[in-house]
PDB file of N, CA and C in Angstrom:
ATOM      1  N   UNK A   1       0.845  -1.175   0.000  1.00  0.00           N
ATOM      2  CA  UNK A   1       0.000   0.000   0.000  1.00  0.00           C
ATOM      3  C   UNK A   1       0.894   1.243   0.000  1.00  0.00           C
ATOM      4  N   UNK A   2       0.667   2.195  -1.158  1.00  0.00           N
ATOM      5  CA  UNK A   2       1.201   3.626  -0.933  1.00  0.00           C
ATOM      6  C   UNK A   2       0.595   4.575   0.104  1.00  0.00           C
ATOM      7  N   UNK A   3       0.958   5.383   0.430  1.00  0.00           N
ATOM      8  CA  UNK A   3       1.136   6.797   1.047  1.00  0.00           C
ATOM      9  C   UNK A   3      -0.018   7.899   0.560  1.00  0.00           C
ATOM     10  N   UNK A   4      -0.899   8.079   0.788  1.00  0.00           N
ATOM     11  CA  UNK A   4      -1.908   9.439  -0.241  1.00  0.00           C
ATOM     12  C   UNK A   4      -0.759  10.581  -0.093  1.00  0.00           C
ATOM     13  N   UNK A   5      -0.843  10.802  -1.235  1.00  0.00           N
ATOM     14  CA  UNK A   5       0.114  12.480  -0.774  1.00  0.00           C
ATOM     15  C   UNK A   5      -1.180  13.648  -1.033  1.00  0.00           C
ATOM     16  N   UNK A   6      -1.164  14.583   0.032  1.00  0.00           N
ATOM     17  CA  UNK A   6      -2.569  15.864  -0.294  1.00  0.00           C
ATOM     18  C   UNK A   6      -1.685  16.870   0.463  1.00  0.00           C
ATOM     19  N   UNK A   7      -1.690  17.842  -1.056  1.00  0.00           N
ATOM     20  CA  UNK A   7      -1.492  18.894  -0.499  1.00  0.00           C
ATOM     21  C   UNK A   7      -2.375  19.689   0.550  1.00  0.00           C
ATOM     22  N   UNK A   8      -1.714  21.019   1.474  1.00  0.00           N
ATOM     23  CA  UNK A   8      -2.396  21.715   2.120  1.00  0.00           C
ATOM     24  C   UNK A   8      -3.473  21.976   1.510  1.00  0.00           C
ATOM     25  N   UNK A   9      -3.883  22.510   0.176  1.00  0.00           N
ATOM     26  CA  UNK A   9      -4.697  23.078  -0.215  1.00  0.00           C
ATOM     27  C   UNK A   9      -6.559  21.889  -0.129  1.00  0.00           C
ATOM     28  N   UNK A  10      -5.550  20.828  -0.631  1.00  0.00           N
ATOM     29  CA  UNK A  10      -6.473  19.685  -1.071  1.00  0.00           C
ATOM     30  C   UNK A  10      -6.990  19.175   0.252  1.00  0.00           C
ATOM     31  N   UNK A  11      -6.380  19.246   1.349  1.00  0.00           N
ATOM     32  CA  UNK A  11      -6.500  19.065   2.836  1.00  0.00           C
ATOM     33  C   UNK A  11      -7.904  20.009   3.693  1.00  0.00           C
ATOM     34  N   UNK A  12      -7.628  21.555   2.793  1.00  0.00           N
ATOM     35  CA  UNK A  12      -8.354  22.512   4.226  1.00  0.00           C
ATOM     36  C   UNK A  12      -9.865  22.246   2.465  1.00  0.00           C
ATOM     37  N   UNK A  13      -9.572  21.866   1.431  1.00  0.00           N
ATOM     38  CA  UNK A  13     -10.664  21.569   0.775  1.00  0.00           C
ATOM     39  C   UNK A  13     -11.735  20.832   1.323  1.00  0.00           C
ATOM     40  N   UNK A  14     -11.159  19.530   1.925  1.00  0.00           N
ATOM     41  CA  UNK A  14     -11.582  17.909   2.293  1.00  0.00           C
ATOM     42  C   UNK A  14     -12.342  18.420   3.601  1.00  0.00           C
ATOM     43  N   UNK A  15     -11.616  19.299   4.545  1.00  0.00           N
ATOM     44  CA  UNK A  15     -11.931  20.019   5.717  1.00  0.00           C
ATOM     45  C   UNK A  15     -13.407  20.806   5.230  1.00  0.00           C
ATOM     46  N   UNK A  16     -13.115  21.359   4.501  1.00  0.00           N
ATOM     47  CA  UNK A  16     -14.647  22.301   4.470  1.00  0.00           C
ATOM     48  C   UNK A  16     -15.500  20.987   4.034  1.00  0.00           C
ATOM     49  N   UNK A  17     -15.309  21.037   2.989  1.00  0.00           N
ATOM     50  CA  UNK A  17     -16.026  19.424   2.135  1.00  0.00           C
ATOM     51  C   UNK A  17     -16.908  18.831   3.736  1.00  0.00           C
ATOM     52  N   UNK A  18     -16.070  18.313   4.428  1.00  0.00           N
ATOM     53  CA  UNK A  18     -16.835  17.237   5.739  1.00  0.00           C
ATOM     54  C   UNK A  18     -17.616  18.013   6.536  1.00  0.00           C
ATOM     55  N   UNK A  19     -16.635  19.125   6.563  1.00  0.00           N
ATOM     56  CA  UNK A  19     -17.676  20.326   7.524  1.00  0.00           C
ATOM     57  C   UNK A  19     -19.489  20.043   7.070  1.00  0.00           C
ATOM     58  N   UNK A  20     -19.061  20.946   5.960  1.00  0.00           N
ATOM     59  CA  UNK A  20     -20.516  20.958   5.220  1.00  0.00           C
ATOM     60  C   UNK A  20     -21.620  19.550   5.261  1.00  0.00           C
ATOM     61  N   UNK A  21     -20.731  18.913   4.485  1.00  0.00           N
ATOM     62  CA  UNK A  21     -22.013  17.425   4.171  1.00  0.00           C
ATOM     63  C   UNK A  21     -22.055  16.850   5.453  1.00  0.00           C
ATOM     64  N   UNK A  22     -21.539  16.784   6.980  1.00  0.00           N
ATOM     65  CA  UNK A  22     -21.914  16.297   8.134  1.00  0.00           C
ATOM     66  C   UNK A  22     -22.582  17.294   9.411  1.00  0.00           C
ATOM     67  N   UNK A  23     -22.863  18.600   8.693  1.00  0.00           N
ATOM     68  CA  UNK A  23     -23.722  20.013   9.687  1.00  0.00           C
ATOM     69  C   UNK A  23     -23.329  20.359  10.622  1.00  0.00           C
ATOM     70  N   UNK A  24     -21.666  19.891  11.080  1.00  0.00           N
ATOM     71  CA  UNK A  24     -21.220  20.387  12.409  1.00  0.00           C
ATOM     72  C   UNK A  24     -21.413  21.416  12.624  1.00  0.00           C
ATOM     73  N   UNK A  25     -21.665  21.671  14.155  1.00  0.00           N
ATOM     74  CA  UNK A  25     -22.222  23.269  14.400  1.00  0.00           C
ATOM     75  C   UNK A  25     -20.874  24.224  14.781  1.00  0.00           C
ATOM     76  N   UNK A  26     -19.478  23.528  14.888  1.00  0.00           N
ATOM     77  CA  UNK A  26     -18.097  24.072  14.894  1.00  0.00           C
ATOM     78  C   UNK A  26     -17.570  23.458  14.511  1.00  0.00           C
ATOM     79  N   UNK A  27     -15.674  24.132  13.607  1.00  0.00           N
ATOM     80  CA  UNK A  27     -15.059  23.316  13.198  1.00  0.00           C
ATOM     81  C   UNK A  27     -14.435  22.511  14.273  1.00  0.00           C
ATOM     82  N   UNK A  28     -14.289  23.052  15.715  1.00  0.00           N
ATOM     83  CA  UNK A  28     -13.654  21.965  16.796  1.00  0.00           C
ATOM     84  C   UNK A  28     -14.117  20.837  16.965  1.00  0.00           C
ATOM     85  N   UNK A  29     -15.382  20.226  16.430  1.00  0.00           N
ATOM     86  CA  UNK A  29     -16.195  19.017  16.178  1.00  0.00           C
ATOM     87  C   UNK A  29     -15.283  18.012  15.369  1.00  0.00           C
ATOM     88  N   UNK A  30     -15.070  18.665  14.535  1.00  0.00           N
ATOM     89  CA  UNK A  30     -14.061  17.987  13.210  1.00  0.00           C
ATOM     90  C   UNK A  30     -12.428  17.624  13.673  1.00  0.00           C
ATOM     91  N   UNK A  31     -12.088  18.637  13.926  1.00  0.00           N
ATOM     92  CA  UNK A  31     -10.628  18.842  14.364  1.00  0.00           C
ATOM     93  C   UNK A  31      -9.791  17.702  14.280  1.00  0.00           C
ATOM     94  N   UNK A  32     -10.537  17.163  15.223  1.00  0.00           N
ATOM     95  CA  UNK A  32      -9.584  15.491  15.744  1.00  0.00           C
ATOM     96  C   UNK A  32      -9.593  14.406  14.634  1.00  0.00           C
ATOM     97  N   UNK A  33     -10.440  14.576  14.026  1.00  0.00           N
ATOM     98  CA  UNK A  33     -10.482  13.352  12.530  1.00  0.00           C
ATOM     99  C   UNK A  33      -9.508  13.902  11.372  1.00  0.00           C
ATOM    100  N   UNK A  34      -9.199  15.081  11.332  1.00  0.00           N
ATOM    101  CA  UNK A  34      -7.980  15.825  10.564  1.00  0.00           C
ATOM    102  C   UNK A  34      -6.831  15.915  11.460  1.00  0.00           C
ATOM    103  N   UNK A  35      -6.142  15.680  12.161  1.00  0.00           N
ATOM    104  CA  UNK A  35      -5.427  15.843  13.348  1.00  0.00           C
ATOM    105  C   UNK A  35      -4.874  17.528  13.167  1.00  0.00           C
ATOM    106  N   UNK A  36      -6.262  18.254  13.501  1.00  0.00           N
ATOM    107  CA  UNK A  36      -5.786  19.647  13.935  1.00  0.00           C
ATOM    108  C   UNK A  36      -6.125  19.798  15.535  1.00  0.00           C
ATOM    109  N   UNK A  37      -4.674  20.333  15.954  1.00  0.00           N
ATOM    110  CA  UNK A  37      -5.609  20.984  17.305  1.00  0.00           C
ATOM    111  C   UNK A  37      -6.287  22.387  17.613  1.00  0.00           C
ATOM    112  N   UNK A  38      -7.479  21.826  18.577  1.00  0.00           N
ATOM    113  CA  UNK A  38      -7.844  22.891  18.304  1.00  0.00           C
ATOM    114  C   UNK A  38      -7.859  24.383  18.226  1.00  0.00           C
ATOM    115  N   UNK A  39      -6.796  24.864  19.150  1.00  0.00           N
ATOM    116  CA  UNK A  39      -6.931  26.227  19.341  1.00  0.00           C
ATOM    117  C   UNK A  39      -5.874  26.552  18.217  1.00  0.00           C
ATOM    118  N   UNK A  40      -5.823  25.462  17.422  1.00  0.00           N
ATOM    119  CA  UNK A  40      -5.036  26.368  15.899  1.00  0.00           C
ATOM    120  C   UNK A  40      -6.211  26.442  14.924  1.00  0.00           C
ATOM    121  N   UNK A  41      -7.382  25.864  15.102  1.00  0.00           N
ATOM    122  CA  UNK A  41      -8.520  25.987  13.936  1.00  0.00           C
ATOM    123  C   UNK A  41      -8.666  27.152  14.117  1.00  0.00           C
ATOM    124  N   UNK A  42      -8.834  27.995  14.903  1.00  0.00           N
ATOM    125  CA  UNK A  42      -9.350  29.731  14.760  1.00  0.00           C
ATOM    126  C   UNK A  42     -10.613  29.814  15.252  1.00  0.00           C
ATOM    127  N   UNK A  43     -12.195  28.499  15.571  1.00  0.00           N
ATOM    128  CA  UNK A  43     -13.240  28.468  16.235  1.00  0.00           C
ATOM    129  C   UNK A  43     -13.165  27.736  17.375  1.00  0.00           C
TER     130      UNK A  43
END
């Protein structure tokens, strides 16, 4: 099995993308399935 390579761009895309089609009411909901923490998301 290879490696996915995604750029940043293709990354904070995928990020909005899940946002949207799953209605989270913040992005700190999401955070942890992208491994952002949170007080770097900005909500």
């Amino acid at each position: 099995m290879t490696w996915k390579n995604v750029n940043p761009m293709e990354q904070r895309i995928l990020f909005i993308a899940d946002y949207l089609k799953h209605n989270y009411s913040v992005f700190s909901e999401l955070c942890p399935s992208f491994n952002i923490e949170h007080h770097k998301s900005g909500k």
